[in-house]
C-alpha atoms as a PDB file:
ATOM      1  CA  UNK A   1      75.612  86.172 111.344  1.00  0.00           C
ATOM      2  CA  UNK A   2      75.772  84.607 108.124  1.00  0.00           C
ATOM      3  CA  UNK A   3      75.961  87.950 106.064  1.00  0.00           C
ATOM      4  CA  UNK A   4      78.672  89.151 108.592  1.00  0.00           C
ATOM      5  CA  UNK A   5      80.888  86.377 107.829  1.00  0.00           C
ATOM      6  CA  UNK A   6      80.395  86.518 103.953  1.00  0.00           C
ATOM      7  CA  UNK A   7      81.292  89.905 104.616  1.00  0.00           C
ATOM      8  CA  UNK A   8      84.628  89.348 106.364  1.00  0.00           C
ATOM      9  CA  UNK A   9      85.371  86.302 103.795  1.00  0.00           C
ATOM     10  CA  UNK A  10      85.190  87.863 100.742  1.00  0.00           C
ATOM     11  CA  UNK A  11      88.209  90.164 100.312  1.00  0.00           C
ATOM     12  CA  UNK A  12      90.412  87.114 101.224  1.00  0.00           C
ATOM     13  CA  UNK A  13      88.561  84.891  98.174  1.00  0.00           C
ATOM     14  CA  UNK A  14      89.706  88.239  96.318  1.00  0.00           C
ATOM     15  CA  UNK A  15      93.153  87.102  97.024  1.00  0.00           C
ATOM     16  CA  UNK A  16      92.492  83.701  96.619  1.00  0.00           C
ATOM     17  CA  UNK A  17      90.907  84.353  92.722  1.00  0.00           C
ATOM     18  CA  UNK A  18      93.866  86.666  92.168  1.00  0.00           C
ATOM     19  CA  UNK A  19      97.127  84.432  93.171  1.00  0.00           C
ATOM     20  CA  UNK A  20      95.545  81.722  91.111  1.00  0.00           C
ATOM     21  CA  UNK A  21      96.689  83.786  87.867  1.00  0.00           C
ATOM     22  CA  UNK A  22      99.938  82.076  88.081  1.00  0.00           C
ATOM     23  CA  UNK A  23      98.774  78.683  87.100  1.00  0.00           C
ATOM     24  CA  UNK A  24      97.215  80.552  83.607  1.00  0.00           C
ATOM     25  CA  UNK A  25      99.801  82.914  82.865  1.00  0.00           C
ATOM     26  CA  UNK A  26     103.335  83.146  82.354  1.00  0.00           C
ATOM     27  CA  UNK A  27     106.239  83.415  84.388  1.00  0.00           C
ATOM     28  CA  UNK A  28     105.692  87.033  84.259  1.00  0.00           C
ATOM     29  CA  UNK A  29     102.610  89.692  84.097  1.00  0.00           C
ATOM     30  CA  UNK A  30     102.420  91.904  80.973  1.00  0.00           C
ATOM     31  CA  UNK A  31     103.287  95.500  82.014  1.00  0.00           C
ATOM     32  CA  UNK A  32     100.397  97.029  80.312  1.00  0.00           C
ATOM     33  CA  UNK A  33      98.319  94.305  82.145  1.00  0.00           C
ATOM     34  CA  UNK A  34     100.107  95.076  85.397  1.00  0.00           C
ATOM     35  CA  UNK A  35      99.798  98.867  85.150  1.00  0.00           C
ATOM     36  CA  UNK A  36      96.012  98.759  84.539  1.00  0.00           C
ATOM     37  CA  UNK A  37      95.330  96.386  87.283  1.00  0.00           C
ATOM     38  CA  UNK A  38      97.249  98.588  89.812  1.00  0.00           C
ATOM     39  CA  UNK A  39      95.499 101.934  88.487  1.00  0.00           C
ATOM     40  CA  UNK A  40      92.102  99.900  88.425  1.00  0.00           C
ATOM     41  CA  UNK A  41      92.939  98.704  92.555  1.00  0.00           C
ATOM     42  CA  UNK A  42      93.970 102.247  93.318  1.00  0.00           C
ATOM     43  CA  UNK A  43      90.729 103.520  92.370  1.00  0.00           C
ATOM     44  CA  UNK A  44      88.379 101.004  93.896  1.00  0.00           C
ATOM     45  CA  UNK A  45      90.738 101.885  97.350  1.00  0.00           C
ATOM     46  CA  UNK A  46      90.202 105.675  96.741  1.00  0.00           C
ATOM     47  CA  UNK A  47      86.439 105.303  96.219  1.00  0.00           C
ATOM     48  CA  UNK A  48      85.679 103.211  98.885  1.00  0.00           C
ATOM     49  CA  UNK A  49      87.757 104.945 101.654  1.00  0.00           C
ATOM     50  CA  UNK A  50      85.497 108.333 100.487  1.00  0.00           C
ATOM     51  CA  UNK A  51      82.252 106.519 100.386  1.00  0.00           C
ATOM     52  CA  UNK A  52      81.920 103.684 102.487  1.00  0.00           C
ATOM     53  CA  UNK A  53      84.400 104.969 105.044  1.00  0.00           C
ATOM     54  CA  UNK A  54      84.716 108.995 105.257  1.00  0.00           C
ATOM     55  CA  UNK A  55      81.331 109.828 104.651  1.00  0.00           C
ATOM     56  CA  UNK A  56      79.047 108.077 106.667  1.00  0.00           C
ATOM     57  CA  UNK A  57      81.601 108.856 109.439  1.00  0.00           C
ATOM     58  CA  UNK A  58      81.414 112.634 109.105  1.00  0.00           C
ATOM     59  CA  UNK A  59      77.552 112.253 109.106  1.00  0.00           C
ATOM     60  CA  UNK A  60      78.116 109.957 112.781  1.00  0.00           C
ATOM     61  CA  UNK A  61      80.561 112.648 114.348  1.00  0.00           C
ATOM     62  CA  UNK A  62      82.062 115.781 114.174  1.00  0.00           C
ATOM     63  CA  UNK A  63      84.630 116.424 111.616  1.00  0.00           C
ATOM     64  CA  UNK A  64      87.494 116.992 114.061  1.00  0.00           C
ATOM     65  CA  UNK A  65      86.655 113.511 115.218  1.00  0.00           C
ATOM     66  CA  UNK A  66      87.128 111.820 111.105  1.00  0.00           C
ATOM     67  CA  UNK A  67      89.948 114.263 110.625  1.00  0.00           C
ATOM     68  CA  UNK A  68      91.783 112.644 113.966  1.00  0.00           C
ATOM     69  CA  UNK A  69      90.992 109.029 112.851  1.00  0.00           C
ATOM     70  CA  UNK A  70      92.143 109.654 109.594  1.00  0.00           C
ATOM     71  CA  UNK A  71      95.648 111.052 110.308  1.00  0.00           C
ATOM     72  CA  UNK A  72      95.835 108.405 112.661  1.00  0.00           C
ATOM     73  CA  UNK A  73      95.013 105.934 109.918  1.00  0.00           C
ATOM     74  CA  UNK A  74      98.097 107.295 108.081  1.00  0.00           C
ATOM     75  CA  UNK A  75     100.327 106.968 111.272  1.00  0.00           C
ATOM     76  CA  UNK A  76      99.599 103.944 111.783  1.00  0.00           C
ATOM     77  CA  UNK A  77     100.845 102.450 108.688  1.00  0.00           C
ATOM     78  CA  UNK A  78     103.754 104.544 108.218  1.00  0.00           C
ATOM     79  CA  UNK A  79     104.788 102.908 111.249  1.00  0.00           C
ATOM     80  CA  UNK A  80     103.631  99.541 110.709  1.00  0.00           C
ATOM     81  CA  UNK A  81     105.612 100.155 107.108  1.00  0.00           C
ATOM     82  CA  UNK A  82     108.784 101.639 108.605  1.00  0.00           C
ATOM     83  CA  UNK A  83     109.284  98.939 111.542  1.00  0.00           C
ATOM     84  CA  UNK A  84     108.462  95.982 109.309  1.00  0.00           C
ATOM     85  CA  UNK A  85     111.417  94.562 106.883  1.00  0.00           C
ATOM     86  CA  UNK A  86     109.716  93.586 103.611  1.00  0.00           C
ATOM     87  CA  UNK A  87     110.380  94.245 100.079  1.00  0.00           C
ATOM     88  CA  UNK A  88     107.905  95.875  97.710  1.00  0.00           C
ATOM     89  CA  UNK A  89     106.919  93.864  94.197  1.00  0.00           C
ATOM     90  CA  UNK A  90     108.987  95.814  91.908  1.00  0.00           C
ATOM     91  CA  UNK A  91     111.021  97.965  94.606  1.00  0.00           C
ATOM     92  CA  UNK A  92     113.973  97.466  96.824  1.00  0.00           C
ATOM     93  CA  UNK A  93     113.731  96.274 100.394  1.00  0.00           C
ATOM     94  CA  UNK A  94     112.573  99.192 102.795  1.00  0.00           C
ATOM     95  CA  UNK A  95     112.465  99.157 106.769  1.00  0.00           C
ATOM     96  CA  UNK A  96     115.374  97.813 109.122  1.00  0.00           C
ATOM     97  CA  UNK A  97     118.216  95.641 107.894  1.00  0.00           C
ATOM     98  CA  UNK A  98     116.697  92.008 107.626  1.00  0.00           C
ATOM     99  CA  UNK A  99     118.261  88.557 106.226  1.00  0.00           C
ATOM    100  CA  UNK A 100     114.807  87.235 105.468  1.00  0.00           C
ATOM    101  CA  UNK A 101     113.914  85.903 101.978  1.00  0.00           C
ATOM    102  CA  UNK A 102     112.447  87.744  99.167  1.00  0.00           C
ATOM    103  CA  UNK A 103     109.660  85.952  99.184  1.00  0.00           C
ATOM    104  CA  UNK A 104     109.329  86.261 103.112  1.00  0.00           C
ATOM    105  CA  UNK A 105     109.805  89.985 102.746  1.00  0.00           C
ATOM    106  CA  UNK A 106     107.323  90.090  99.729  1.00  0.00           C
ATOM    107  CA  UNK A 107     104.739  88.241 101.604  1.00  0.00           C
ATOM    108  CA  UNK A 108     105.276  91.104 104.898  1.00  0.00           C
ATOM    109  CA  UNK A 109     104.281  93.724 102.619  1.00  0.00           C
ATOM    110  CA  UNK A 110     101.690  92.459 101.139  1.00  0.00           C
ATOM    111  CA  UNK A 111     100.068  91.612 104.434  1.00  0.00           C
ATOM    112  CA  UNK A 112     100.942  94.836 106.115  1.00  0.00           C
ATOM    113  CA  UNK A 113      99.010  96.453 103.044  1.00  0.00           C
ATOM    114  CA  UNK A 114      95.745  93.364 103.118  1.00  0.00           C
ATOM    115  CA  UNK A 115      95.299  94.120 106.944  1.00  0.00           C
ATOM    116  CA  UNK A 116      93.953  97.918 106.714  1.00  0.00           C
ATOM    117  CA  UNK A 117      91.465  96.645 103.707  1.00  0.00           C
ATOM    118  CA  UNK A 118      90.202  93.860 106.367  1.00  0.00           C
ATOM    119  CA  UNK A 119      90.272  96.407 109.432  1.00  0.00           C
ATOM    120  CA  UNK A 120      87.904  98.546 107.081  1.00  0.00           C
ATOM    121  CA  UNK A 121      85.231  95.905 106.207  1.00  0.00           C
ATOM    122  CA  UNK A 122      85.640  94.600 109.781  1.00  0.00           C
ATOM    123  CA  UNK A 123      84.472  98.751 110.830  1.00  0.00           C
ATOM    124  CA  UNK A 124      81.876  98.929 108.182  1.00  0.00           C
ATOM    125  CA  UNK A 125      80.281  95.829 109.725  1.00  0.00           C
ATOM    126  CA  UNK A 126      80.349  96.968 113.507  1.00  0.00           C
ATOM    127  CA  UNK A 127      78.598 100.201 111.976  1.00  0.00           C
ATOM    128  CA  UNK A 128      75.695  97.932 110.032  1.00  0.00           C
ATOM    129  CA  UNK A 129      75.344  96.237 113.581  1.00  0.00           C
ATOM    130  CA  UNK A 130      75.530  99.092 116.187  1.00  0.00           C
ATOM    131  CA  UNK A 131      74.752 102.383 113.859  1.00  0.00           C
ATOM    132  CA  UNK A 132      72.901 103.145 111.094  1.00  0.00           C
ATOM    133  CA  UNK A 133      75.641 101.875 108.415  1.00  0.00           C
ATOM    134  CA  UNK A 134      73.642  99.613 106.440  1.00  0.00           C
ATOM    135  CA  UNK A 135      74.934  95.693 106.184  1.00  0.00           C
ATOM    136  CA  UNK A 136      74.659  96.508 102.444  1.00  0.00           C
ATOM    137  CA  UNK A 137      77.125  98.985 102.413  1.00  0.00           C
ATOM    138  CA  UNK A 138      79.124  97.122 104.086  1.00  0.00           C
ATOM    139  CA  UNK A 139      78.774  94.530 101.404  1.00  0.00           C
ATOM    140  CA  UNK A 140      79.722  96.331  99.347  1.00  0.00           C
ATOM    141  CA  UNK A 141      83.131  97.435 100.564  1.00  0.00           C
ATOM    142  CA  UNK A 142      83.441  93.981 100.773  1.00  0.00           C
ATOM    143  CA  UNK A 143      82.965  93.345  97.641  1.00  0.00           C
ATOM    144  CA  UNK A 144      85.002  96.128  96.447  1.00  0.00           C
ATOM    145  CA  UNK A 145      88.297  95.121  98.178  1.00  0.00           C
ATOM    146  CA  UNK A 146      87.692  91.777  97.223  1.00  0.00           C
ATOM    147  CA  UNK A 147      87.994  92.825  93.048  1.00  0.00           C
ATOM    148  CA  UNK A 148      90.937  95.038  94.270  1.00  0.00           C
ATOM    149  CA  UNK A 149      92.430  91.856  95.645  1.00  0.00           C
ATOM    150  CA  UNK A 150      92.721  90.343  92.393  1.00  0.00           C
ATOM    151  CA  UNK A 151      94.838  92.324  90.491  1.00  0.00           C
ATOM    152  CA  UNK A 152      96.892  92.403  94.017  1.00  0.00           C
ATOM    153  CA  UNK A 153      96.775  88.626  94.650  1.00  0.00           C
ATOM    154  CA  UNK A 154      98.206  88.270  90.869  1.00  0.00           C
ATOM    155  CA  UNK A 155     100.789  90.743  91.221  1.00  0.00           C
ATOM    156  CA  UNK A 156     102.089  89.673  93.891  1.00  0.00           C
ATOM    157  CA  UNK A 157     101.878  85.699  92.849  1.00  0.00           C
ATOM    158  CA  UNK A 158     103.252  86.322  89.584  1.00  0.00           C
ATOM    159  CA  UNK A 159     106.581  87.827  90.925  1.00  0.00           C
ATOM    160  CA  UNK A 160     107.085  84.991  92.791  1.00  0.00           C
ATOM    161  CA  UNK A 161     106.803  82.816  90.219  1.00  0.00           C
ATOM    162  CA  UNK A 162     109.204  84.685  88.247  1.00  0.00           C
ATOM    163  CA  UNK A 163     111.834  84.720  90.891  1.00  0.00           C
ATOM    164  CA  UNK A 164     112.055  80.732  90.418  1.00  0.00           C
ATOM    165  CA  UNK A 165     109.279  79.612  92.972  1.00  0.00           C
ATOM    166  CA  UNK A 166     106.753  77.344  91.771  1.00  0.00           C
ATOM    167  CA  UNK A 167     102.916  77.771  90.718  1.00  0.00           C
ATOM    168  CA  UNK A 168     102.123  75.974  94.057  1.00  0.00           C
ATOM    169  CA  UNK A 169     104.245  78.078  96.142  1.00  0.00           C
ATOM    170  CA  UNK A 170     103.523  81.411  94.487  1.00  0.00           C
ATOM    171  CA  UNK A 171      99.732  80.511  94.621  1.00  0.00           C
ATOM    172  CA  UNK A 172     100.384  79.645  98.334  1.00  0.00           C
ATOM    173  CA  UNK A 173     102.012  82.538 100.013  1.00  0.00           C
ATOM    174  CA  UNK A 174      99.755  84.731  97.418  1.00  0.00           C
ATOM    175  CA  UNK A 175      96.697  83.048  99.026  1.00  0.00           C
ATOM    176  CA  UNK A 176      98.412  83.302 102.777  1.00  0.00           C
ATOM    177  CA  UNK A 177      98.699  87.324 102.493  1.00  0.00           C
ATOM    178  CA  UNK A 178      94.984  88.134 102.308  1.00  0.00           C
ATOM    179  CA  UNK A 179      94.269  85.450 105.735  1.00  0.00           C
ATOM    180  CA  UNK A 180      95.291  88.668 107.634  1.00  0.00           C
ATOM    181  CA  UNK A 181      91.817  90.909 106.494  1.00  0.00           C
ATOM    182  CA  UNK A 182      89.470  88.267 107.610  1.00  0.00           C
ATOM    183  CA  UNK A 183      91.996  88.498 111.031  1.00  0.00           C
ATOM    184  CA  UNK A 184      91.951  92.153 111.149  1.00  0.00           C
ATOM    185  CA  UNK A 185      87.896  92.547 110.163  1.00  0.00           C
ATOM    186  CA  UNK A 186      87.474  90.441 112.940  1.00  0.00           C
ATOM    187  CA  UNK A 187      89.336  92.144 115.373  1.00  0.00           C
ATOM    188  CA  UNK A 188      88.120  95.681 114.478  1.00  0.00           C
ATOM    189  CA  UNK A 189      84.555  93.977 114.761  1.00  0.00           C
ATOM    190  CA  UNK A 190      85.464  92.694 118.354  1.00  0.00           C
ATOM    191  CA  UNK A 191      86.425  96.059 119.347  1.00  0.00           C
ATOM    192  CA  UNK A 192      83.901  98.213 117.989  1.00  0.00           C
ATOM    193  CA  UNK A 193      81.158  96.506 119.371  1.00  0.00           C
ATOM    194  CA  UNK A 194      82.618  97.657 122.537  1.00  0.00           C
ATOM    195  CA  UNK A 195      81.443 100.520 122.059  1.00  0.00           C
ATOM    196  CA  UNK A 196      79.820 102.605 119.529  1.00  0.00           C
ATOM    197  CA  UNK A 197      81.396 105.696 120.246  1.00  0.00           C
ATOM    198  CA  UNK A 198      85.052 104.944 118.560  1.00  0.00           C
ATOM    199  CA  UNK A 199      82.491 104.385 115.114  1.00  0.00           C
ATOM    200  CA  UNK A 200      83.555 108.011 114.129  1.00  0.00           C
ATOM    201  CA  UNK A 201      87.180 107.466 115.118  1.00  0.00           C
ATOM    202  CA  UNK A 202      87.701 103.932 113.057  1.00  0.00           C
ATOM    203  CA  UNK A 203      86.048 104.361 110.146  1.00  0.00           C
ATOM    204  CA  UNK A 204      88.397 107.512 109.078  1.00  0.00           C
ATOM    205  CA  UNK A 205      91.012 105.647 110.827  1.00  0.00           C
ATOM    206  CA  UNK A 206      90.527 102.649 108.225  1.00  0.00           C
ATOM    207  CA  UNK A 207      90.162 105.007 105.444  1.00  0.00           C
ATOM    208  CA  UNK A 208      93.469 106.600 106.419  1.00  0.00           C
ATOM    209  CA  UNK A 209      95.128 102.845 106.549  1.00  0.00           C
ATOM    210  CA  UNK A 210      93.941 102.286 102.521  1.00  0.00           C
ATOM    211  CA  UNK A 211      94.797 105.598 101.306  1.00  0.00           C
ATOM    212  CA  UNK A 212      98.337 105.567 102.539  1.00  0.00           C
ATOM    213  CA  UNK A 213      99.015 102.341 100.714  1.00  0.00           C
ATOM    214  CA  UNK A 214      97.609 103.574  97.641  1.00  0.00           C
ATOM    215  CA  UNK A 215      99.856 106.682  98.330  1.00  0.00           C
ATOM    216  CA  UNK A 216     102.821 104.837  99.232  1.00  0.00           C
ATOM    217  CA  UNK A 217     102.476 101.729  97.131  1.00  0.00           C
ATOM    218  CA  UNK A 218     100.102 101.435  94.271  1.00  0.00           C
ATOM    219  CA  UNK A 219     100.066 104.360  92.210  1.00  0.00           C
ATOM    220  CA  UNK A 220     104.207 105.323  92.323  1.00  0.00           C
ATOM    221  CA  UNK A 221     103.864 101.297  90.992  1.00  0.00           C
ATOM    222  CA  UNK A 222     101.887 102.075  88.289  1.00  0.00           C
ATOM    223  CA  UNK A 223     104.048 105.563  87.413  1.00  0.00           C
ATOM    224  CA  UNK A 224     106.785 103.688  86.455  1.00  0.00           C
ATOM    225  CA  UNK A 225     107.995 103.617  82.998  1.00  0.00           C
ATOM    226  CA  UNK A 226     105.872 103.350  79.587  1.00  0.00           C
ATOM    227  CA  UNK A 227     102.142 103.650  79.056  1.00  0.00           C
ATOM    228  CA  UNK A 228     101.349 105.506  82.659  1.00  0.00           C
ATOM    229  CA  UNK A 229      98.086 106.292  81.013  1.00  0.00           C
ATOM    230  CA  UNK A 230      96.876 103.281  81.455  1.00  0.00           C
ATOM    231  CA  UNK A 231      96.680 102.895  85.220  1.00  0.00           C
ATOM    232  CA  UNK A 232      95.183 106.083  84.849  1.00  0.00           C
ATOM    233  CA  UNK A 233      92.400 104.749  82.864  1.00  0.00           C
ATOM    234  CA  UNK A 234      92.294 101.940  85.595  1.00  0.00           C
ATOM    235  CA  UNK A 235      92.046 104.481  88.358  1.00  0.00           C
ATOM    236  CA  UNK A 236      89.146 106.228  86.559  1.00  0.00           C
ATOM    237  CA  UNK A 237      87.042 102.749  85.927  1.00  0.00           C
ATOM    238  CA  UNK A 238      87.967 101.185  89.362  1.00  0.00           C
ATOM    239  CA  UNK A 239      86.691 104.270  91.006  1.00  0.00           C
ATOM    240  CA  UNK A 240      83.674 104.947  89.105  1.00  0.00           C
ATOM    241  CA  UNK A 241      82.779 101.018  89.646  1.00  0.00           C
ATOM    242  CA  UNK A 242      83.286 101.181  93.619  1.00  0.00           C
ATOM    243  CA  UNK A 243      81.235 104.362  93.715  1.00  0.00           C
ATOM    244  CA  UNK A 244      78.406 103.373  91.801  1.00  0.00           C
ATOM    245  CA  UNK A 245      78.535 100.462  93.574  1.00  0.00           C
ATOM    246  CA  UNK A 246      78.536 101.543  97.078  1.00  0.00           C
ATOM    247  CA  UNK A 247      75.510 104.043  96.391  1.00  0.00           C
ATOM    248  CA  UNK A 248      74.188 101.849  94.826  1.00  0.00           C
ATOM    249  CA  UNK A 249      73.964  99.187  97.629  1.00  0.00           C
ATOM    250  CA  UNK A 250      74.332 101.187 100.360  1.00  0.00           C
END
């Protein structure tokens, strides 16, 4: 029990660590900083949907079964991203006409984009307790998302603060957004151990969920502009650390 909720708590101390840049930095992030974080989160995302999530559901069903899950992973957030009105860090506002506040809006996407990284550790746990998905592994994609969630929890703290809020409030809603993957973990958890059968529907179904928001929202971030090559430097060390580590300790 103890491991399980270590498991769900991490990613959210992820967010935690990473909002707290704004009482250390400036009132805004360096964009070379910024660009390597978001390559660096983009390939942690990529690795661990492949390895924690993909894989050891194609070896617990048939590959019509992952290929169902996954699409329905990406439905499900292009949905979720389309009906919600929020505001992306550095983009304009997206979904229906809303007269919420920046910073309202900013904290909706961030936590439409936290809850598929808590759905997946929330899967990879149900799989360490009714399959043969080690509790490591699922550790480990723990403890993946939760480094992920630093760069994120300062990138999306840091705006804030630049916008005119202050430390306390930047660090606050920055903290707030990642309470949803401890949420969603447990809910997935709750579900799955229902029954074990859906285990080869969610965990492509999760993997789908992170891959559209590094699709949608973290790499065309870290295209922008100058010095590109550094988020894909990022990409290449986050991934290579989330993949060793998964194999590692899974």
């Amino acid at each position: 029990m103890n491991a399980i909720i270590t498991a769900l708590l991490i990613p959210f101390l992820g967010t935690a660590l990473g909002s707290a840049f704004v009482f250390f930095m400036k009132k805004e992030m360096p964009e070379l900083f910024q660009k390597t974080l978001l390559g660096f989160a983009s390939g942690v995302m990529v690795a661990a949907a492949v390895w924690s999530l993909i894989i050891p559901a194609i070896d617990m069903g048939s590959i019509a079964k992952v290929t169902i899950g996954l699409l329905s992973g990406f439905a499900f957030l292009l949905f979720i991203d389309y009906i919600t009105p929020h505001i992306h860090p550095k983009g304009g506002p997206e979904g229906p006409a809303s007269k919420l506040s920046r910073t309202t809006m900013l904290a909706l996407a961030v936590t439409i984009h936290n809850f598929p990284e808590g759905m997946a550790v929330g899967v990879a746990i149900a799989g360490a307790t009714t399959s043969d998905f080690s509790m490591a592994g699922a550790l480990a994609l723990s403890l993946g998302i939760a480094i992920q969630n630093i760069p994120e929890g300062a990138i999306i703290s840091m705006p804030l603060r630049s916008a005119g809020n202050s430390r306390l409030k930047a660090f606050g809603v920055g903290t707030l957004s990642g309470v949803v993957e401890p949420l969603g973990g447990a809910l997935v958890l709750l579900i799955a151990s229902v029954t074990t059968a859906l285990m080869p529907y969610l965990l492509p179904f999760a993997a789908g969920a992170m891959l559209y928001v590094v699709v949608e929202e973290l790499i065309p971030e870290a295209s922008q502009g100058e010095h590109s090559n550094l988020s894909t430097i990022g990409f290449a060390v986050g991934f290579a650390m989330m993949m060793v580590l998964d194999v590692v300790m899974g």
